[in-house]
Protein backbone atom coordinates (compact mmCIF):
# COMPACT_ATOMS: atom_id res chain seq x y z
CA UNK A 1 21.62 -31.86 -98.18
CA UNK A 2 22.07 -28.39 -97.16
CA UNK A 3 24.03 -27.87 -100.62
CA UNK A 4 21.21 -28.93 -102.53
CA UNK A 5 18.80 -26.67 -100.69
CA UNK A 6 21.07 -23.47 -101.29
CA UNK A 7 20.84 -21.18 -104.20
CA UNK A 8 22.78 -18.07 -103.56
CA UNK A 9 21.30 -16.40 -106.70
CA UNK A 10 17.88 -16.80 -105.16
CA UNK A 11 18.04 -16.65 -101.53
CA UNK A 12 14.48 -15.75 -101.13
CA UNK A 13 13.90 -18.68 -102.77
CA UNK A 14 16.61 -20.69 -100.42
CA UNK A 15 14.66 -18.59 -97.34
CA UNK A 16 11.72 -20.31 -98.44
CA UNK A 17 12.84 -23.60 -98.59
CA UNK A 18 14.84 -23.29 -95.44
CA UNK A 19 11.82 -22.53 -93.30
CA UNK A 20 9.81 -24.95 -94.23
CA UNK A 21 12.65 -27.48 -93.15
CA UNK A 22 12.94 -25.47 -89.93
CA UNK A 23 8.80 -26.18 -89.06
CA UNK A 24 9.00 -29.90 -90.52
CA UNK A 25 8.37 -32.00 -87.29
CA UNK A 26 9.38 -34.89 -89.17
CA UNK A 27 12.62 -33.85 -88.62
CA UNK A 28 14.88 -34.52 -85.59
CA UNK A 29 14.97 -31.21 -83.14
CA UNK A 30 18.78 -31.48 -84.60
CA UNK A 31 18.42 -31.05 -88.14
CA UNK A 32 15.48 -28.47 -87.60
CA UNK A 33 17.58 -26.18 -85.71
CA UNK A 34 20.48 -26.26 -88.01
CA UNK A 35 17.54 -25.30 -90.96
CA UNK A 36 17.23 -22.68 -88.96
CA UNK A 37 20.55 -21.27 -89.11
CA UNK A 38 20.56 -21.19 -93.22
CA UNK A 39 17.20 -19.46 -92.88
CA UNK A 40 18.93 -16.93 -91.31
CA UNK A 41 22.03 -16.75 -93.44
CA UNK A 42 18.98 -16.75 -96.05
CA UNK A 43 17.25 -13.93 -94.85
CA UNK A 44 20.64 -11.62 -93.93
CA UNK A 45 21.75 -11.92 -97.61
CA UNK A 46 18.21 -10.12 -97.77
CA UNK A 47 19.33 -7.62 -95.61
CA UNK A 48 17.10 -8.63 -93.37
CA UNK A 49 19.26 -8.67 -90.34
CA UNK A 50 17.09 -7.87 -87.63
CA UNK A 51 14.46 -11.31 -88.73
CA UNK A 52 18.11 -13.07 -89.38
CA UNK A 53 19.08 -12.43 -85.42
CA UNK A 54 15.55 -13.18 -83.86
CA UNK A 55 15.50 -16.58 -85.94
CA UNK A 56 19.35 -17.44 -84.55
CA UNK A 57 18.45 -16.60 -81.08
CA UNK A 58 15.41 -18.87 -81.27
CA UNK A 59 17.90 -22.07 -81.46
CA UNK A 60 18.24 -23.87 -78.52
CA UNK A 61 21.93 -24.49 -77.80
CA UNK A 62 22.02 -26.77 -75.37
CA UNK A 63 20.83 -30.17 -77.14
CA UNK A 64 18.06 -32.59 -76.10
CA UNK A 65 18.40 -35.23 -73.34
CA UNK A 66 20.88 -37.93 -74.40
CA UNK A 67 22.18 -35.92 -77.91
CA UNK A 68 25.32 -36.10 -78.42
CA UNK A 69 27.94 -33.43 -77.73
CA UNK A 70 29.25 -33.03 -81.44
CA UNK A 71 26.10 -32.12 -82.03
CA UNK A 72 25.76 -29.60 -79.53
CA UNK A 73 28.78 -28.13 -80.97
CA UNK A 74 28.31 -28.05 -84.25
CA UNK A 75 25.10 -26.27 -83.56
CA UNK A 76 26.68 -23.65 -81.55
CA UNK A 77 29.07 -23.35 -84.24
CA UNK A 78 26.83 -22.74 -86.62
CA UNK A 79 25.20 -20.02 -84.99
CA UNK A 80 28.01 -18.19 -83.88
CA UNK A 81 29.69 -18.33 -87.56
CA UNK A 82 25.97 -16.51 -88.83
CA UNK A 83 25.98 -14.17 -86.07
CA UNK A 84 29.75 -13.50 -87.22
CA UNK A 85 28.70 -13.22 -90.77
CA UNK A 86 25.54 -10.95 -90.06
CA UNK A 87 28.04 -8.96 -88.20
CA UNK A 88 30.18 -8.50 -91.18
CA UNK A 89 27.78 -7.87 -93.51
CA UNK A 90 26.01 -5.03 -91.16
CA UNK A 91 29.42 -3.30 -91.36
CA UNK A 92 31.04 -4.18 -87.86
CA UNK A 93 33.86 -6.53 -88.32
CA UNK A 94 34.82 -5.76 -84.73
CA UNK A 95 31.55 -7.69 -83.36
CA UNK A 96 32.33 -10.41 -85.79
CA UNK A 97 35.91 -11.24 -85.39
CA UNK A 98 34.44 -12.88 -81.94
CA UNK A 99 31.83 -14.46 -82.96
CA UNK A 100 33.57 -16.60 -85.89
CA UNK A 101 36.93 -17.18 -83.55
CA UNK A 102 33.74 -18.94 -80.71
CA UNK A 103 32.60 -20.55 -84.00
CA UNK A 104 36.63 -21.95 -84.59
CA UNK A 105 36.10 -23.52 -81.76
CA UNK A 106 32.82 -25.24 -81.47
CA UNK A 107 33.43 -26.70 -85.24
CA UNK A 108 36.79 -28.26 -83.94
CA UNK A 109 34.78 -29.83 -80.71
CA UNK A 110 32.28 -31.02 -83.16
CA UNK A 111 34.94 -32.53 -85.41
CA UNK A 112 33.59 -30.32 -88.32
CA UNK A 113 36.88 -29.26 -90.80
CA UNK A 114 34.23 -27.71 -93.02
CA UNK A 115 32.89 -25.20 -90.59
CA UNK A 116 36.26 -24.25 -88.98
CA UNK A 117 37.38 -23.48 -92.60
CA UNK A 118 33.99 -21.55 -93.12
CA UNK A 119 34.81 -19.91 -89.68
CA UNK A 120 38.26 -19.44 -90.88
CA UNK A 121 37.77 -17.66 -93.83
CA UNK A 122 35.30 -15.19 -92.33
CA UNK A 123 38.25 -14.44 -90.17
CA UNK A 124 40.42 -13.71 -92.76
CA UNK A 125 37.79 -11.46 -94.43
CA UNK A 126 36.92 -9.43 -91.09
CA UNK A 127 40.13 -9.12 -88.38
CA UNK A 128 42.07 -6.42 -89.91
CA UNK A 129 45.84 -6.67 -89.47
CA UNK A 130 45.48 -10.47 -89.23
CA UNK A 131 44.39 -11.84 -92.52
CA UNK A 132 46.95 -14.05 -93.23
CA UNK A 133 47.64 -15.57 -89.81
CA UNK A 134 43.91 -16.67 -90.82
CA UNK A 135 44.26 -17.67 -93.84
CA UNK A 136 47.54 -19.68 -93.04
CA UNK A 137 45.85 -21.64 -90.34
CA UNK A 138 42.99 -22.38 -93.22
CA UNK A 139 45.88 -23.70 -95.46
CA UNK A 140 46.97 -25.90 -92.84
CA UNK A 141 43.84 -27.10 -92.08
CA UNK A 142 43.33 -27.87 -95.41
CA UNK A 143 46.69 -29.83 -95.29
CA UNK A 144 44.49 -32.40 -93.35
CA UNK A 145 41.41 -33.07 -95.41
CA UNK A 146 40.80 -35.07 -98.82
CA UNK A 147 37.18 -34.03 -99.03
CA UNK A 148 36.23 -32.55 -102.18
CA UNK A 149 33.52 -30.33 -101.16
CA UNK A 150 35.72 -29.44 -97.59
CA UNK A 151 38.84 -28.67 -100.14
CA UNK A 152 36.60 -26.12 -101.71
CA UNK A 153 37.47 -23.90 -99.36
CA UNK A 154 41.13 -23.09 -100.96
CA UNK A 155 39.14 -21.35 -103.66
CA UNK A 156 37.85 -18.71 -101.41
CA UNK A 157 40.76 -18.56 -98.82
CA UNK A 158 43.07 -18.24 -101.76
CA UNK A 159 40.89 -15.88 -103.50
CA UNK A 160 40.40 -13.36 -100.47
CA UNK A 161 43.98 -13.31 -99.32
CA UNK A 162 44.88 -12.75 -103.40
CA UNK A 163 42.71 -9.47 -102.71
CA UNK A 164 43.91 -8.52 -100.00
CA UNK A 165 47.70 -8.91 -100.83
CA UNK A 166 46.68 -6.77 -104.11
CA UNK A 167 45.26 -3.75 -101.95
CA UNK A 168 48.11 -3.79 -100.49
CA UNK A 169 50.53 -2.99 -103.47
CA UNK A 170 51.94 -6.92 -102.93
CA UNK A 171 50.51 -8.01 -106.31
CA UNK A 172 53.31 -10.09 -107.05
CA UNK A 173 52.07 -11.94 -103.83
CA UNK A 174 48.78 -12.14 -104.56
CA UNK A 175 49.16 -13.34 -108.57
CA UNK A 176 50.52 -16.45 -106.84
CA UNK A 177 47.24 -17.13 -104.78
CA UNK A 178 45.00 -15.86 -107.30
CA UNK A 179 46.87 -19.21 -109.18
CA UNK A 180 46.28 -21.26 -106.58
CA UNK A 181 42.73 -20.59 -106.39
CA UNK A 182 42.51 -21.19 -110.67
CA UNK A 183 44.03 -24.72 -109.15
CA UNK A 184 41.18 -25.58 -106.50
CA UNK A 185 38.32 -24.07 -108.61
CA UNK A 186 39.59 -26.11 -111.64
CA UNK A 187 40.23 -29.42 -108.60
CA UNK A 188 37.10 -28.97 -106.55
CA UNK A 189 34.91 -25.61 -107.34
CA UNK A 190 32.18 -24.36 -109.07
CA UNK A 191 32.24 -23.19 -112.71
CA UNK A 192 31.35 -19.96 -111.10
CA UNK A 193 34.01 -20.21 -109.06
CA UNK A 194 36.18 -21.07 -111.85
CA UNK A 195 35.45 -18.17 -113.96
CA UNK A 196 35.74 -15.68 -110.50
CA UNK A 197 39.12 -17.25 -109.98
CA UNK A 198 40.59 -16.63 -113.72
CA UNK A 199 39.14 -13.10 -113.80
CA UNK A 200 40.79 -12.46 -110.39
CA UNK A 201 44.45 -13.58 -112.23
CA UNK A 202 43.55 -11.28 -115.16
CA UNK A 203 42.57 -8.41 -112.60
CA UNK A 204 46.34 -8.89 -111.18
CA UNK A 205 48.30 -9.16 -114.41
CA UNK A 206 46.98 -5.70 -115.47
CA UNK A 207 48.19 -4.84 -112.45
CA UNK A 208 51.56 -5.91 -113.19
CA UNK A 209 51.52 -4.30 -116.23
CA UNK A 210 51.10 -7.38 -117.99
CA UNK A 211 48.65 -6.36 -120.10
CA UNK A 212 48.69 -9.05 -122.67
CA UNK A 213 48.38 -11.32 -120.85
CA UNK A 214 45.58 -10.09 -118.80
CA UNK A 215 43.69 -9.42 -122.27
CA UNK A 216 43.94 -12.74 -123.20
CA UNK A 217 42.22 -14.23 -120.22
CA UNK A 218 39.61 -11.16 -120.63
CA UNK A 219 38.65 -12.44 -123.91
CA UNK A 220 38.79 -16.08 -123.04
CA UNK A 221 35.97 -14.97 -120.12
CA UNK A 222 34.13 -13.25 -122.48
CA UNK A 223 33.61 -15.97 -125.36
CA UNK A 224 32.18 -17.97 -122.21
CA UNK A 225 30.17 -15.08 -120.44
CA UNK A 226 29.62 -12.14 -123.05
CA UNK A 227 27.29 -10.32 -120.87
CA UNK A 228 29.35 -10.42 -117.93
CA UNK A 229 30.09 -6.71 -117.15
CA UNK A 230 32.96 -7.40 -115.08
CA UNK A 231 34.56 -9.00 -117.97
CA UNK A 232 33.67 -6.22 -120.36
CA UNK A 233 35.09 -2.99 -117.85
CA UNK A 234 38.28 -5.35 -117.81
CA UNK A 235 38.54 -5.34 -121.52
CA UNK A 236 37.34 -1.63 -121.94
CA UNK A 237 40.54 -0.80 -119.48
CA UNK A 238 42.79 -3.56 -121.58
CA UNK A 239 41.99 -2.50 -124.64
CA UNK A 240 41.22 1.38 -124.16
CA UNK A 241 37.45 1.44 -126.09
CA UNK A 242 34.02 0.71 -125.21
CA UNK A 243 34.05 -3.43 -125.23
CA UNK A 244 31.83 -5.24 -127.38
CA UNK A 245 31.05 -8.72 -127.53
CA UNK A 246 33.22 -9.40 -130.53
CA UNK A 247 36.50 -8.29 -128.60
């Protein structure tokens, strides 16, 4: 449901949508109060942090009479990962490493191995220094699941460490999970995340000096997405000249 509500290209669109789900009193208090926490992770991708924090800390955490206690988790879960993510995005990874670890645990409690692996890989985005013990434990956790849309989540963890590996002069390292996340997009992602993925690979080879390589991806990309400009700054450095959409 929430999946089909979501579009991350329009999130004032999403914010809309969200909200009204919020108010809807034909919903259960439950599902109304986890609306709420997209229509904040709606309105921070707005930048509008300070709306973003007064909606999460209108949600009641402590359930109805007789609810049960998964879903008292997974709500506190949920609004401890968007507090965490608000965090990051403000700048101030330091107030969100807490945040998404409380988040860890309240998605485990609630049984949830797609929000620990959401949790998971805000970690390995945000705690500095530990960004592959994060990642790792996501890979594990992944280990455990054969849910498509839950196995998603190698794309990104793969993705980020890839990036972080790479700005750290271990491209070598990171090629390999830069492949592995080509292998879950192509299993379980997004065409977006599918193009993201191969760019990423092509970003790495030049890298490595494997330029040919690189270029050939590049141009593959580009047949698919000509107006992608990320594509076309990759070719202009691959091929030395202003990129057009015939390269």
């Amino acid at each position: 449901m929430l999946d089909r509500m979501w579009d991350f290209s329009d999130p004032a669109a999403s914010e809309e949508r969200f909200r009204e789900a919020a108010d809807d009193d034909d919903h259960p208090a439950h599902v109304r109060s986890v609306m709420a926490t997209q229509l904040a992770r709606a309105l921070g991708i707005q930048g509008k942090t300070a709306e973003a924090l007064a909606v999460l800390d209108s949600v009641v955490l402590d359930g109805t009479p007789g609810e049960p206690e998964t879903n008292v988790a997974e709500l506190r879960a949920r609004v401890a990962i968007e507090r965490g993510r608000l965090a990051a995005t403000s700048g101030n990874p330091a107030d969100a490493v807490p945040e998404l670890t409380r988040g860890v645990r309240q998605a485990a409690l609630a049984g949830s191995t797609f929000l620990v692996l959401d949790a998971l890989h805000m970690l390995a985005l945000n705690d500095a220094g530990h960004e592959e013990e994060w990642a790792a434990e996501g890979f594990d956790v992944l280990e455990g699941t054969r849910d498509p849309r839950t196995l998603r989540w190698g794309v990104a963890l793969h993705n980020n460490l890839g990036w972080t590996l790479h700005d750290e002069g271990r491209a070598e390292a990171a090629l390999r999970h830069f492949e592995q996340a080509v292998e879950a997009a192509d299993a379980y992602g997004t065409a977006e995340q599918q193009h993201v993925a191969r760019w990423s690979v092509a970003r790495c080879l030049r890298t490595l000096d494997r330029a040919e390589e690189a270029l050939d991806i590049q141009r593959e990309l580009a047949r698919a997405r000509p107006d992608d400009p990320y594509v076309q700054a990759e070719l202009a450095e691959l091929t030395g000249a202003e990129p057009t959409i015939e390269e």
